[in-house]
N, C-alpha and C. Protein backbone atom coordinates (compact mmCIF):
# COMPACT_ATOMS: atom_id res chain seq x y z
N UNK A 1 21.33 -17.28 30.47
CA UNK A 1 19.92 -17.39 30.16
C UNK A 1 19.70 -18.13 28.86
N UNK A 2 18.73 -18.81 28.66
CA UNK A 2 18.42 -19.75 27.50
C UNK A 2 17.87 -18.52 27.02
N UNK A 3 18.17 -18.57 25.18
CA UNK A 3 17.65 -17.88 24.65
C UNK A 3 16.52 -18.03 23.95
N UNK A 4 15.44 -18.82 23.80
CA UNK A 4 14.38 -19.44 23.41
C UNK A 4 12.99 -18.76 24.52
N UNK A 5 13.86 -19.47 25.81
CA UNK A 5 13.00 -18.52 26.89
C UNK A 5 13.64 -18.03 27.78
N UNK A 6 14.07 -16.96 27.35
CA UNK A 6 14.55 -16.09 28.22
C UNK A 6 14.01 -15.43 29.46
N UNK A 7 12.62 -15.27 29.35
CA UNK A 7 11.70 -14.34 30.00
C UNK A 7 10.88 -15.29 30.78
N UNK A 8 11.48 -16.44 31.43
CA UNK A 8 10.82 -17.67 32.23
C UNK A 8 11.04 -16.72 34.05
N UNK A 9 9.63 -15.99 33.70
CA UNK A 9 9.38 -15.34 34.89
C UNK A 9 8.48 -16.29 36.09
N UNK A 10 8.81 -16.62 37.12
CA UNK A 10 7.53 -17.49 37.94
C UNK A 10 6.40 -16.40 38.68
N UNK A 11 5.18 -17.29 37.86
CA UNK A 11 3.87 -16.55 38.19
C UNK A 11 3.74 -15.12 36.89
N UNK A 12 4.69 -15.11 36.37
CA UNK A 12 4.48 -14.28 35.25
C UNK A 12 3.24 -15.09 33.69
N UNK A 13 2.31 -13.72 33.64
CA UNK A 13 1.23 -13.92 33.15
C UNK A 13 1.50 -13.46 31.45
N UNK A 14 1.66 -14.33 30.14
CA UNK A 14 1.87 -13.82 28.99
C UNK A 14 0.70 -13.09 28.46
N UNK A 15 0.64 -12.28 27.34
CA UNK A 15 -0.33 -10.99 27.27
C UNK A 15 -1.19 -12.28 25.89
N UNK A 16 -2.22 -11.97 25.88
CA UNK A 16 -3.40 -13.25 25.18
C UNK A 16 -3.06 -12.88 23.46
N UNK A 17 -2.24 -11.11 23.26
CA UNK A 17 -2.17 -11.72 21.70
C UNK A 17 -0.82 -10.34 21.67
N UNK A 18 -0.40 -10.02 20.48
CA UNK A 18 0.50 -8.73 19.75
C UNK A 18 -0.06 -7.20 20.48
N UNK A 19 -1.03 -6.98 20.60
CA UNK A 19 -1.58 -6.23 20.33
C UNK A 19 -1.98 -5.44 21.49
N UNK A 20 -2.31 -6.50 22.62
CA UNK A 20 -2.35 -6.12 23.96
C UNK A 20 -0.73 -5.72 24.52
N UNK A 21 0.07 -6.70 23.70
CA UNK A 21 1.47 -6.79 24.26
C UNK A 21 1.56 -5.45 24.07
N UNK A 22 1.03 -5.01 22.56
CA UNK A 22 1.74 -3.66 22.11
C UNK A 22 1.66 -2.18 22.70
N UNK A 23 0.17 -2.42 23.46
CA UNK A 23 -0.12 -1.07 23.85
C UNK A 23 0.26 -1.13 25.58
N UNK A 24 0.50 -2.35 26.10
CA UNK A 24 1.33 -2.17 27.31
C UNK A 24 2.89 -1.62 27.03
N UNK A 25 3.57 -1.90 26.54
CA UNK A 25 4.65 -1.78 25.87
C UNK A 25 4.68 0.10 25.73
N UNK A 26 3.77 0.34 24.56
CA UNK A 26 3.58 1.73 24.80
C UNK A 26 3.57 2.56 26.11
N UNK A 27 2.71 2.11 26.98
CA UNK A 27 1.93 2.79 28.28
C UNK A 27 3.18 2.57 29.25
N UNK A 28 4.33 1.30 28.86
CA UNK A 28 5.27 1.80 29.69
C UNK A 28 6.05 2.44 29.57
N UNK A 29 6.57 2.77 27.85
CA UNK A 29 7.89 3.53 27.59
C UNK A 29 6.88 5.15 27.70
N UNK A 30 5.69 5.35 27.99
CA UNK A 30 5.37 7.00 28.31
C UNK A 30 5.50 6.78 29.43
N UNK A 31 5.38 5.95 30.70
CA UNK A 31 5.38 6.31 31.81
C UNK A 31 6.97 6.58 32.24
N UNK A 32 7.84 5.48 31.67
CA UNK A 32 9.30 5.67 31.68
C UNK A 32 9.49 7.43 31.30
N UNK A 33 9.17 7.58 30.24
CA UNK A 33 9.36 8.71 29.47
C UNK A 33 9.15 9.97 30.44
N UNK A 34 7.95 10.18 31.30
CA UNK A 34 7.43 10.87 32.39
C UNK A 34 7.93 10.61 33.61
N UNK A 35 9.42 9.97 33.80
CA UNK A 35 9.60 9.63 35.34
C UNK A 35 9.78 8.53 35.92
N UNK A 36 8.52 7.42 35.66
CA UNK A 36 8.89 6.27 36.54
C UNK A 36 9.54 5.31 36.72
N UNK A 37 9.61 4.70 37.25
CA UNK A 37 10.92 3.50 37.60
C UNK A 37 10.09 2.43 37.36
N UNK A 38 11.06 1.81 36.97
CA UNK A 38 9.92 0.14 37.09
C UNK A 38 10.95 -0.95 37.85
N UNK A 39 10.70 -1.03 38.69
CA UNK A 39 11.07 -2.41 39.39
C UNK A 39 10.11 -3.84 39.45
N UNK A 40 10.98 -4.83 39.09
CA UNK A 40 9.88 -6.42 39.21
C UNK A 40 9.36 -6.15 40.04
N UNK A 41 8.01 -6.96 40.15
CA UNK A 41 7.44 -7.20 40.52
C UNK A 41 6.47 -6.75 41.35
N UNK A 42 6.48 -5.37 41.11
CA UNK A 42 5.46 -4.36 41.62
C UNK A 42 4.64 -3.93 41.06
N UNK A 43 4.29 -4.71 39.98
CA UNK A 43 2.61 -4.06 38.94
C UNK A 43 1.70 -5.15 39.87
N UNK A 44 0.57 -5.07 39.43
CA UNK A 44 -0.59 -5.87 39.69
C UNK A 44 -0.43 -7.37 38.81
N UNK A 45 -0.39 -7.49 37.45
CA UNK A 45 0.17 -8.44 36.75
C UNK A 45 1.16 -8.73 36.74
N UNK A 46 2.02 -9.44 36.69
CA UNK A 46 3.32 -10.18 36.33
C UNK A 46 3.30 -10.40 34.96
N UNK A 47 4.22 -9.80 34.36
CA UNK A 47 4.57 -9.43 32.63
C UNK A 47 6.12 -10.48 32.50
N UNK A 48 6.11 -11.13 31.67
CA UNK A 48 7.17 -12.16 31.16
C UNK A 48 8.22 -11.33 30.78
N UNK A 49 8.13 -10.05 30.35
CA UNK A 49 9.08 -9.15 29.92
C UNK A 49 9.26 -7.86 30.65
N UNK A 50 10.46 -6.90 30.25
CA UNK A 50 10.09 -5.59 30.56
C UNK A 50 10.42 -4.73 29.23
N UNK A 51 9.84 -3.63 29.45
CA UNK A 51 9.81 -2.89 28.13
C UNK A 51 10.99 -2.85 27.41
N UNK A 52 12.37 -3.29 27.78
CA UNK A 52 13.72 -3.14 27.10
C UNK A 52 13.29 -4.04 26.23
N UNK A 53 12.93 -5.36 26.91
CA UNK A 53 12.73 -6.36 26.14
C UNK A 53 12.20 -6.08 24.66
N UNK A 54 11.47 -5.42 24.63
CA UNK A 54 10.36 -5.12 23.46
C UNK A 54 11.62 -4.29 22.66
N UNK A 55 12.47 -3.27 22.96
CA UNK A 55 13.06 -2.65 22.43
C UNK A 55 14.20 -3.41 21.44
N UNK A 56 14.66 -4.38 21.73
CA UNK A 56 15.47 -5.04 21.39
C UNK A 56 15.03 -5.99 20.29
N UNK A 57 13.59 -6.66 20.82
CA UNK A 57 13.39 -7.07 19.86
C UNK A 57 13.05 -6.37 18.41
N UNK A 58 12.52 -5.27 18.59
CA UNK A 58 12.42 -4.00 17.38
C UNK A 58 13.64 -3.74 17.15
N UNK A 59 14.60 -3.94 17.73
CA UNK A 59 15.84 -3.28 17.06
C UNK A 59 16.22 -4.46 16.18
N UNK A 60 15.95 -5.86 16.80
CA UNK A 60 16.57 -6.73 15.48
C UNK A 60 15.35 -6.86 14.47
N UNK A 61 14.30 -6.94 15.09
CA UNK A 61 13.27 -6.68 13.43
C UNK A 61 13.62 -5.74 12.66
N UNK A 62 13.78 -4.68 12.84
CA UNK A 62 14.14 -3.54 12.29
C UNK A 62 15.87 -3.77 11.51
N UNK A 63 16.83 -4.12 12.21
CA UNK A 63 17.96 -4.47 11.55
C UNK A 63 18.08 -5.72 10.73
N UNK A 64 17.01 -6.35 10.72
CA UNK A 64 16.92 -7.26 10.00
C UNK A 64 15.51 -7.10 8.32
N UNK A 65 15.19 -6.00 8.88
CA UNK A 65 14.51 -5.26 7.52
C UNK A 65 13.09 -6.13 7.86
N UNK A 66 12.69 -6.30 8.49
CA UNK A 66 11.22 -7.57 8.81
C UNK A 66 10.29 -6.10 8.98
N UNK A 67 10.68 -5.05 9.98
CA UNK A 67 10.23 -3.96 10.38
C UNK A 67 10.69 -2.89 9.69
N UNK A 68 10.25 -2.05 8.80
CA UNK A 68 10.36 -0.99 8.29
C UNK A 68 10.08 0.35 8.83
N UNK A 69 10.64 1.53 8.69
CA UNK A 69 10.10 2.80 9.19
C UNK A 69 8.63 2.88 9.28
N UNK A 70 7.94 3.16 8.44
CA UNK A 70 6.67 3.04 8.27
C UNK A 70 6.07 1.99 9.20
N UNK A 71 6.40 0.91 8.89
CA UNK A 71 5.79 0.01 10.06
C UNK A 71 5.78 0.72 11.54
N UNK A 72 7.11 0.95 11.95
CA UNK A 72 7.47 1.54 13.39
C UNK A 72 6.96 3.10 13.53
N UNK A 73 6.64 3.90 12.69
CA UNK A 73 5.86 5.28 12.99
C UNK A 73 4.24 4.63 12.97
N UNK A 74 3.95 4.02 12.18
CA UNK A 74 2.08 3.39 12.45
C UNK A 74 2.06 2.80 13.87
N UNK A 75 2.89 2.12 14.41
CA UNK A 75 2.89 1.54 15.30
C UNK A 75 3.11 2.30 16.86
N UNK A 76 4.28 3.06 16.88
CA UNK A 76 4.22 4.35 17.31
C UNK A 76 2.85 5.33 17.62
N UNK A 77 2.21 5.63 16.32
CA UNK A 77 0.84 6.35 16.58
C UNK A 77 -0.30 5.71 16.82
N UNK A 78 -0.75 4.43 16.25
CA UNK A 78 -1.62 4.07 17.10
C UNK A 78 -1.77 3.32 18.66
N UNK A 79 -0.19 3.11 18.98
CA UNK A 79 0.08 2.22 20.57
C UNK A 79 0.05 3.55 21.32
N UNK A 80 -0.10 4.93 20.64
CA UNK A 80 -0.38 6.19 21.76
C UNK A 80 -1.72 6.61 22.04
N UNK A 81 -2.38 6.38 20.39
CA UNK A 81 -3.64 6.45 20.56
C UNK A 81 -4.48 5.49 21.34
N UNK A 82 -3.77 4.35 21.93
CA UNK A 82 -4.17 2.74 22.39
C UNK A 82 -5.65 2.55 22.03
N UNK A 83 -5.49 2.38 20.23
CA UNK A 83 -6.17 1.63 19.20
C UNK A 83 -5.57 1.70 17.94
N UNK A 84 -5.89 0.35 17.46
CA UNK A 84 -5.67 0.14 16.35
C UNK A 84 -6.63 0.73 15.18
N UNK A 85 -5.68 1.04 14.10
CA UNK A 85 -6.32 1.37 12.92
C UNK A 85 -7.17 1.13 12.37
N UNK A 86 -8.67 1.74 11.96
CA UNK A 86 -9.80 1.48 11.64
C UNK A 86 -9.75 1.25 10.16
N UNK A 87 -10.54 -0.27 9.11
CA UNK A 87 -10.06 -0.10 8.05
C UNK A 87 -11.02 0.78 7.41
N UNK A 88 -12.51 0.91 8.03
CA UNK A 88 -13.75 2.05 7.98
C UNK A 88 -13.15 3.31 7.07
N UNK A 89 -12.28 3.79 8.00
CA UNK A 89 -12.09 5.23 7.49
C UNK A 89 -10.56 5.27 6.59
N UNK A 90 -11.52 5.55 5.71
CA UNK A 90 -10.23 6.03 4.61
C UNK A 90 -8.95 6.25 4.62
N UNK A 91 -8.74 7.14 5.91
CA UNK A 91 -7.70 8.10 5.84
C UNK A 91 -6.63 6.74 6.98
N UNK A 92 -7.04 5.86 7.20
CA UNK A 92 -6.21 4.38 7.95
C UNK A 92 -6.48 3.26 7.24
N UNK A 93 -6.47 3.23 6.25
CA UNK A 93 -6.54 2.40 5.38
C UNK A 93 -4.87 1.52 5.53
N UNK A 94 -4.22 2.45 4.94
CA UNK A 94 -2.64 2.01 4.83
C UNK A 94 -1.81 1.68 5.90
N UNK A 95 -2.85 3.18 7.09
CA UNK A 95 -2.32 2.10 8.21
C UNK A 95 -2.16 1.13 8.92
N UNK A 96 -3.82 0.48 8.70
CA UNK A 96 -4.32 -0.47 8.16
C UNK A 96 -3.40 -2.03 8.35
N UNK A 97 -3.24 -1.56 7.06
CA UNK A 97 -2.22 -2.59 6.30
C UNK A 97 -1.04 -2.74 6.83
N UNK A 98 -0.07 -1.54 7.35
CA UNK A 98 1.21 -1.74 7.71
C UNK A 98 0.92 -2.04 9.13
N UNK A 99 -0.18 -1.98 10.19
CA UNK A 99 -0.57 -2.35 11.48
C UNK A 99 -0.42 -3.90 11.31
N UNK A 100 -1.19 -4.53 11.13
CA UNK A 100 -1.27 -5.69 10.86
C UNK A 100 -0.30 -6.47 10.13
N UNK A 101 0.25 -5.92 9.27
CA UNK A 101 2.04 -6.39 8.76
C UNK A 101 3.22 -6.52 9.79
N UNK A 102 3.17 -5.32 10.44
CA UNK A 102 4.26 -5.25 11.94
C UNK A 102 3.45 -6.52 12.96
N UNK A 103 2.54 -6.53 13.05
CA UNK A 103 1.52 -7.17 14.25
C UNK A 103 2.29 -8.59 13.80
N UNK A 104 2.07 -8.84 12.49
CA UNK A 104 2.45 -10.62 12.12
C UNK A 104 3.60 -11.01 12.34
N UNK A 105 4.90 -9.94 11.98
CA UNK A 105 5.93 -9.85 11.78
C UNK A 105 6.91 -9.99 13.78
N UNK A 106 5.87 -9.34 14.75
CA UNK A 106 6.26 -9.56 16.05
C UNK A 106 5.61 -10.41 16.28
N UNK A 107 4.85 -11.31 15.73
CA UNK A 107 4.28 -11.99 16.67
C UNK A 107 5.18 -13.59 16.77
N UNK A 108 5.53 -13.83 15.70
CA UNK A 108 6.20 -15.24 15.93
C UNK A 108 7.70 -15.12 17.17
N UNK A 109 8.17 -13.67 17.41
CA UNK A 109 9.24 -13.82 17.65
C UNK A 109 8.28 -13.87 19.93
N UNK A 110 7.15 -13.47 19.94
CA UNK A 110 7.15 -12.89 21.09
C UNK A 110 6.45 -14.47 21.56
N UNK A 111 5.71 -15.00 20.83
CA UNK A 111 5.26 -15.48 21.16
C UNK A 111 6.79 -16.71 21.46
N UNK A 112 7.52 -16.88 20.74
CA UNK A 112 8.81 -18.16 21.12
C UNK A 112 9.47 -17.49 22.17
N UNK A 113 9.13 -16.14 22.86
CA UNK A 113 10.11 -15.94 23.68
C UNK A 113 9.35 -15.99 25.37
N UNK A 114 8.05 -16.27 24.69
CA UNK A 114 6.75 -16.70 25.73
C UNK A 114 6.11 -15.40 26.25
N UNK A 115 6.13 -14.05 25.50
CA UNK A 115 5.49 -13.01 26.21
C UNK A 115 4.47 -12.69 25.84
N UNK A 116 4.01 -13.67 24.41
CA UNK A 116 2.48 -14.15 24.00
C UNK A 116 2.04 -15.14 23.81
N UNK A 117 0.88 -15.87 23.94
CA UNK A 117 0.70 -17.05 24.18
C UNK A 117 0.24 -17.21 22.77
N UNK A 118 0.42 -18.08 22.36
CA UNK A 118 0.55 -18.74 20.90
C UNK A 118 -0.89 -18.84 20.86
N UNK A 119 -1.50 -18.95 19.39
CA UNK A 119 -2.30 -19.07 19.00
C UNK A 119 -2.94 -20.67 18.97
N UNK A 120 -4.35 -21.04 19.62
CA UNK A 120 -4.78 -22.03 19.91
C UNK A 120 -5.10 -22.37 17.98
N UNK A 121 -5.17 -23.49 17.30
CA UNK A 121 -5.53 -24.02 15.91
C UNK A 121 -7.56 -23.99 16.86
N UNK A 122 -8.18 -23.69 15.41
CA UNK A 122 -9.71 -24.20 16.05
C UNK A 122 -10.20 -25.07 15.16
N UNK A 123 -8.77 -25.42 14.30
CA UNK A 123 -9.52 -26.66 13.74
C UNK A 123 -8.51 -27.61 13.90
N UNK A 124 -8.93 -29.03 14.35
CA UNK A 124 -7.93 -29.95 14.79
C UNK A 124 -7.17 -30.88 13.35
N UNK A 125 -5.68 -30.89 13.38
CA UNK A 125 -5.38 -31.27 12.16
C UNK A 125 -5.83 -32.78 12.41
N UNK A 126 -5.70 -33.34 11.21
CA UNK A 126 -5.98 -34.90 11.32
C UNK A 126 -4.83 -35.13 11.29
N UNK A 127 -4.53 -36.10 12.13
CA UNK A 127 -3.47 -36.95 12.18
C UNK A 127 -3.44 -38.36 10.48
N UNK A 128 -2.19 -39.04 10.98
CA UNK A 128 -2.18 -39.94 9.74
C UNK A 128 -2.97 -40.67 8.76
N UNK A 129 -4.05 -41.14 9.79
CA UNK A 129 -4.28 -42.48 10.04
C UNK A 129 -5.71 -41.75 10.51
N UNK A 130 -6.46 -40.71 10.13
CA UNK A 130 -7.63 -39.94 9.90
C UNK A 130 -8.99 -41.04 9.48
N UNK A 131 -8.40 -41.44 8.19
CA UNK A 131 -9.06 -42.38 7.26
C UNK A 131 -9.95 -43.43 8.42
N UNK A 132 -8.91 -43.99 8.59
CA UNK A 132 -9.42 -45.36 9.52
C UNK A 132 -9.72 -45.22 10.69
N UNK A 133 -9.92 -44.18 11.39
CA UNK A 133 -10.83 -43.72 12.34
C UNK A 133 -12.37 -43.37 12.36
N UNK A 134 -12.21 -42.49 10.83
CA UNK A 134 -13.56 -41.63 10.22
C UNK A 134 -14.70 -42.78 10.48
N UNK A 135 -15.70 -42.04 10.79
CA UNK A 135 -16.81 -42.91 11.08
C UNK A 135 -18.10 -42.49 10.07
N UNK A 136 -18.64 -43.14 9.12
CA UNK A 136 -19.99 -42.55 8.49
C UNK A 136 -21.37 -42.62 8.79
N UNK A 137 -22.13 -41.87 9.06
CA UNK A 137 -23.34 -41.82 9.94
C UNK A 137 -24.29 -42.42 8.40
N UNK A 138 -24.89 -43.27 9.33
CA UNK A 138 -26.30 -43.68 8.35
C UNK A 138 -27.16 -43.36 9.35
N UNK A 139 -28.59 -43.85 8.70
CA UNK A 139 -29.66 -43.58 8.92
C UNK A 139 -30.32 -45.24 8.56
N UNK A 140 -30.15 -46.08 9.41
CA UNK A 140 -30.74 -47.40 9.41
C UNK A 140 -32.19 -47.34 8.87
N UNK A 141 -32.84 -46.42 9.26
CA UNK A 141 -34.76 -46.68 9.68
C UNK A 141 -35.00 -45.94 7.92
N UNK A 142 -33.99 -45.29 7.42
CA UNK A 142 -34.85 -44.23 6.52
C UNK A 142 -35.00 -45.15 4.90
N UNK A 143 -35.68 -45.66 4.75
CA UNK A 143 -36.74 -46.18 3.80
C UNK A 143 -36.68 -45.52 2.46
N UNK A 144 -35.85 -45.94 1.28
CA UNK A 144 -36.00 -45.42 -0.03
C UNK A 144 -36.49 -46.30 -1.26
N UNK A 145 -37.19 -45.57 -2.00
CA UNK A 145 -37.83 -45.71 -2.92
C UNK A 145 -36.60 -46.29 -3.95
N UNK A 146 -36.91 -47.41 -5.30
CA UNK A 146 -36.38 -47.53 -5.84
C UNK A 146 -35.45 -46.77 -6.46
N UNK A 147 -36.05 -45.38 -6.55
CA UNK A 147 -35.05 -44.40 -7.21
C UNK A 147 -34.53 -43.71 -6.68
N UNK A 148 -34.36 -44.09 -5.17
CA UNK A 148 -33.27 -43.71 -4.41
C UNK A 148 -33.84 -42.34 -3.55
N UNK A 149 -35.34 -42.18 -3.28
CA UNK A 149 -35.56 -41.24 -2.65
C UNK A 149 -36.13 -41.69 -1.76
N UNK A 150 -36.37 -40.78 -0.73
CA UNK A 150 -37.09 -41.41 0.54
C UNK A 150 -38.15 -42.01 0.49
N UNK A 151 -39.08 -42.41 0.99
CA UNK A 151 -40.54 -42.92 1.19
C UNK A 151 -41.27 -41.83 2.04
């Protein structure tokens, strides 16, 4: 298996960000946890991964210190609660913070392994050669006064 994309499932659908990934991820290691089997290709969606997948990759975030305890118990309690930490209330403040730290920290690896779809830019970079494209809008008809104000 190429390791870049490993998870080159056909007709398999990647999850739109971290976060969705995360609380499927959850909802399968409780259903595992309670009994069930998972065989391909018998959900309704087609998932690029299966939940080992996810495990592994936490085990090298985590052995690689990217993922900390703390990170992985916040993450843990709110993928059970399936929501994320409110920064509103006080008392998730920190969780807060370490939610969104783990969230950044999986996301470059899931998204290169294609089980999230990368983030679209919404602003287009300029290329080289920007300059000599740029176009400046006048106003032919608009009529100024010597001192440079309209008429």
């Amino acid at each position: 298996m190429d390791q870049e994309n490993e998870n080159d499932i056909p007709g398999a659908v990647p999850f739109d960000d971290v976060a969705e990934a995360w609380f499927w991820f959850i909802q399968a290691q409780q259903a595992r946890n309670e009994g069930a089997r998972f065989r391909a290709g018998m959900s309704l969606t087609q998932r690029p991964c299966e939940p080992s997948d996810f495990l592994k990759i936490l085990d090298g975030l985590y052995r690689q210190r990217r993922l900390l305890r703390d990170h992985l118990l916040v993450l843990r309690h709110y993928g059970r609660r399936q929501m994320a930490p409110d920064l509103r209330r006080r008392k998730e403040v920190l969780a807060h913070k370490l939610w969104h730290e783990a969230l950044d920290r999986l996301e470059p690896v899931l998204v290169r392994k294609g089980i999230v779809r990368g983030k679209k830019s919404l602003t287009p970079r300029p290329h080289k050669l920007w300059a000599r494209e740029a176009v400046v809008h006048t106003n032919e008809n608009a009529q100024l006064t010597p001192q440079g104000k309209r008429a």
